[in-house]
C-alpha atoms as a PDB file:
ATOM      1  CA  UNK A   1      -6.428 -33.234 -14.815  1.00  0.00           C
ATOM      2  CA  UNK A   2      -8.922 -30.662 -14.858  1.00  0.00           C
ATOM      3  CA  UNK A   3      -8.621 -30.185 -10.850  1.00  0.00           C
ATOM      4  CA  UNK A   4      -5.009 -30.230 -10.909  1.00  0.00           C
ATOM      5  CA  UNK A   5      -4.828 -27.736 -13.807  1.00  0.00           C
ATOM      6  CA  UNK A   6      -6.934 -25.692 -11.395  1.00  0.00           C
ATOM      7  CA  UNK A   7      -4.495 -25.552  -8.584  1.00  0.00           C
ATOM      8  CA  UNK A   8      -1.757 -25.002 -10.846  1.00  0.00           C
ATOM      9  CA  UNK A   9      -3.572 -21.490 -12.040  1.00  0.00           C
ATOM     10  CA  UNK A  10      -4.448 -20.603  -8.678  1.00  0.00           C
ATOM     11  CA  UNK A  11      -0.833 -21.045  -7.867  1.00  0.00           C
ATOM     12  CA  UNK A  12       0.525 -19.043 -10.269  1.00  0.00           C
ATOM     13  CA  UNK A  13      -2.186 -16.059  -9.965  1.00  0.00           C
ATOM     14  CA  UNK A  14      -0.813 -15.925  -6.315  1.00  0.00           C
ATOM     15  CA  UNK A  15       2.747 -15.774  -7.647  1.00  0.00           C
ATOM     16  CA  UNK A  16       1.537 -12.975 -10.208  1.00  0.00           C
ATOM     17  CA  UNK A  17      -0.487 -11.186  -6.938  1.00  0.00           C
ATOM     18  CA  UNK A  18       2.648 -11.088  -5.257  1.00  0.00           C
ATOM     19  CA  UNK A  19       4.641  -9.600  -8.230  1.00  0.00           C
ATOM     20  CA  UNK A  20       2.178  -6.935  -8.778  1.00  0.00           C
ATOM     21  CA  UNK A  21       2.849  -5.670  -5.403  1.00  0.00           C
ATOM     22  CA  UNK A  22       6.577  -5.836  -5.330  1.00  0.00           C
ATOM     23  CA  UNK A  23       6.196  -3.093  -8.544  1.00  0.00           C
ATOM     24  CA  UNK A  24       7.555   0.359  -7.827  1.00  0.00           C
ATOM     25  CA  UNK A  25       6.442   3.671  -9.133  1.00  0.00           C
ATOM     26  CA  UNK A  26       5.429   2.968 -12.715  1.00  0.00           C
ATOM     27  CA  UNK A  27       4.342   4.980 -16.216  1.00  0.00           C
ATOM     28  CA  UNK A  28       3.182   4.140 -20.009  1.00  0.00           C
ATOM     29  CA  UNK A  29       5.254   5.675 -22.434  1.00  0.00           C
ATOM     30  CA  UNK A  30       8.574   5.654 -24.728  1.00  0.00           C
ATOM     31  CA  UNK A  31      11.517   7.701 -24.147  1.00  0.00           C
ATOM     32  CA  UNK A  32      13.681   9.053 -26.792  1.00  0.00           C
ATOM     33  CA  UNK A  33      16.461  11.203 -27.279  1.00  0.00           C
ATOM     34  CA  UNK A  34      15.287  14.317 -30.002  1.00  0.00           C
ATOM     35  CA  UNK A  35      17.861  17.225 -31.037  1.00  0.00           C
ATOM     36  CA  UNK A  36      16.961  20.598 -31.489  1.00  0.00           C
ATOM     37  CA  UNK A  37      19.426  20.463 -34.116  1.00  0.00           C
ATOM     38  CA  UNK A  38      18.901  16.869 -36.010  1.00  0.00           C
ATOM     39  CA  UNK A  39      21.259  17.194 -38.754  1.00  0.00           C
ATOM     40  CA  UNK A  40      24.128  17.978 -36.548  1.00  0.00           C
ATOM     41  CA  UNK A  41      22.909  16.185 -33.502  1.00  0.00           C
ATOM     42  CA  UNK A  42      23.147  19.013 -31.298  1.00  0.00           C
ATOM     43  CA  UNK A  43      20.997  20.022 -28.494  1.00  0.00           C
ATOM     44  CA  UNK A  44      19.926  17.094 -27.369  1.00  0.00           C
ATOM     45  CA  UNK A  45      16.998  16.425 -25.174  1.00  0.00           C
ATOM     46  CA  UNK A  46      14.530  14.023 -23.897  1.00  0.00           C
ATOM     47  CA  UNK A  47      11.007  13.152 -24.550  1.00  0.00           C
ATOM     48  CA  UNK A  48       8.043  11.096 -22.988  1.00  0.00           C
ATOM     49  CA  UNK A  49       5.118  10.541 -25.286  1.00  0.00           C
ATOM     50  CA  UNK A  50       2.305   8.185 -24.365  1.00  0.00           C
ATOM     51  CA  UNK A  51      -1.304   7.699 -24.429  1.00  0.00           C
ATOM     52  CA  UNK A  52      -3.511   7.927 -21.770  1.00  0.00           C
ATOM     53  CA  UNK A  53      -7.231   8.518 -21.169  1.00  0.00           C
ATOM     54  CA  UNK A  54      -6.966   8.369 -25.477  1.00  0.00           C
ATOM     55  CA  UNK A  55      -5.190  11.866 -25.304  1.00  0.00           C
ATOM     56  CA  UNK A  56      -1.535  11.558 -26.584  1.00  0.00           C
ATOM     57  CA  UNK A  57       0.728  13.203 -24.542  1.00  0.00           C
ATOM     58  CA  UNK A  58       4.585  14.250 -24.926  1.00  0.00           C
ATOM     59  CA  UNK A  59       6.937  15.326 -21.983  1.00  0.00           C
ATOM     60  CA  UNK A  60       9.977  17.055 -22.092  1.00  0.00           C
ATOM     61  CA  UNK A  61      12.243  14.818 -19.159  1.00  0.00           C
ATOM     62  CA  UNK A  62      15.640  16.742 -17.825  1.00  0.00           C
ATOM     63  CA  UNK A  63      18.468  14.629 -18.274  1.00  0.00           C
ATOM     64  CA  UNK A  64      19.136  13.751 -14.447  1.00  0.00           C
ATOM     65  CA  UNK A  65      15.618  12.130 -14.172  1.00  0.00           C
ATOM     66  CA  UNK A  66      16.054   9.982 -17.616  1.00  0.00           C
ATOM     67  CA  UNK A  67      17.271   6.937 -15.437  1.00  0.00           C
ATOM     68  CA  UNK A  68      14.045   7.272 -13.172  1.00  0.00           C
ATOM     69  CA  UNK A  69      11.823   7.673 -16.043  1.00  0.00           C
ATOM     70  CA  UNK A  70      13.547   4.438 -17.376  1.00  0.00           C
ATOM     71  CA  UNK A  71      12.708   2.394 -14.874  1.00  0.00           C
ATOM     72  CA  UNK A  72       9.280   3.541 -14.593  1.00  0.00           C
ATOM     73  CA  UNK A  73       8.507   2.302 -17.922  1.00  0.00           C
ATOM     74  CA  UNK A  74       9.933  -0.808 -17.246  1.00  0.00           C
ATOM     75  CA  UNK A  75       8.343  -1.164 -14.090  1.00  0.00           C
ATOM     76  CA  UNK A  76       4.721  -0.135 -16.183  1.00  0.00           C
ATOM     77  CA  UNK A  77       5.928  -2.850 -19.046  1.00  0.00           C
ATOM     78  CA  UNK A  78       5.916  -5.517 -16.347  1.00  0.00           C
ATOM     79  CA  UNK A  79       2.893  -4.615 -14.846  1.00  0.00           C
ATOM     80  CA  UNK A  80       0.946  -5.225 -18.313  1.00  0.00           C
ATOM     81  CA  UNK A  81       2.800  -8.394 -18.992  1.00  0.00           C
ATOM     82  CA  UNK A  82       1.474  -9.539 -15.369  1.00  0.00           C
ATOM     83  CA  UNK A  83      -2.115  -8.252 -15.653  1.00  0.00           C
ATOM     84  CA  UNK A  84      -2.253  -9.567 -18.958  1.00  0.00           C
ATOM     85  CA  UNK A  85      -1.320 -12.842 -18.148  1.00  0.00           C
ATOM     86  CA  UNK A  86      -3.962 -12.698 -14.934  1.00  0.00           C
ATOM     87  CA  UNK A  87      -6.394 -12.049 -17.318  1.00  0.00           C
ATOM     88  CA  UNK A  88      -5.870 -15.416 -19.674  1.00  0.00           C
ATOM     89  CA  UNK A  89      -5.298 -17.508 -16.037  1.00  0.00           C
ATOM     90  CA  UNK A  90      -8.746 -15.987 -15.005  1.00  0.00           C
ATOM     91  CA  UNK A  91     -10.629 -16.645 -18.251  1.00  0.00           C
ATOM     92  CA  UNK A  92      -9.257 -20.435 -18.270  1.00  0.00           C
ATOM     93  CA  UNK A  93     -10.203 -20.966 -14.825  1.00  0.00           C
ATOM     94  CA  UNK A  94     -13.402 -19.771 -15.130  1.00  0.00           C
ATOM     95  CA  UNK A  95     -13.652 -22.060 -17.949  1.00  0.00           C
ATOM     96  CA  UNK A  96     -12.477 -25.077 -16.474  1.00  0.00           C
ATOM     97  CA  UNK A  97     -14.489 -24.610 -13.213  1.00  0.00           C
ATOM     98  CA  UNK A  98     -17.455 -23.990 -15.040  1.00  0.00           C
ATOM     99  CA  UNK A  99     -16.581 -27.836 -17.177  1.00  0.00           C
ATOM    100  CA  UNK A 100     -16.018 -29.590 -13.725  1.00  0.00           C
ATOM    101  CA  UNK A 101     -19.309 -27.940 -12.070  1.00  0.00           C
ATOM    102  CA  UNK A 102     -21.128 -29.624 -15.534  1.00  0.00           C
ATOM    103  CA  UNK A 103     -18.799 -32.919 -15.001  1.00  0.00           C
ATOM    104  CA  UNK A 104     -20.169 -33.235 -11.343  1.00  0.00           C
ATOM    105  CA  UNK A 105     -23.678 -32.620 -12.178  1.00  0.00           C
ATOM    106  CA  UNK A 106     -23.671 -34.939 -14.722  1.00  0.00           C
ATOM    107  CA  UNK A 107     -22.154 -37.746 -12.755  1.00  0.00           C
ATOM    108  CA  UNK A 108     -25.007 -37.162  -9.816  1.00  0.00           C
END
């Protein structure tokens, strides 16, 4: 089981390599839709705010690039899910290839 399990990570990191590469232009952040006049929702504008390098940042975003910016995020939301997931493959590898190295010296 162990060996098989093994292949089956190694598989899917590939899968998850692959991915990674197929990603687009990509950036953290949440887009939202402010008004310079709330109560009456008028003037309405866009805004980027994320974190990065622990410094928050906001970003005023002109209306025509909005879709762009969309995507980006999207793109950068995928990206985490993937490298995340890479991460927990990696650590249970390790793990089991460390527990079949022990298995085999045992055995001998």
């Amino acid at each position: 089981m162990t060996k098989k399990r093994l292949l089956q990570i190694e598989k899917r990191i590939e899968t998850i390599k692959a991915k990674l590469a197929a990603i687009g232009e990509l950036r953290p952040g949440s887009l939202t839709r402010q008004y310079k006049d709330p109560e009456n929702q008028k003037g309405a504008y866009y805004q980027l705010s994320y974190t990065r390098e622990m410094k928050s940042r906001t970003e005023y975003v002109a209306s025509d690039a909005v879709r762009d910016i969309r995507h980006q995020i999207k793109n950068y939301k995928r990206f985490k899910e993937l490298t995340t997931e890479w991460v927990s493959l990696g650590i249970e590898h390790s793990r089991l290839k460390i527990k079949l190295t022990r298995q085999t010296a045992v055995r001998q």
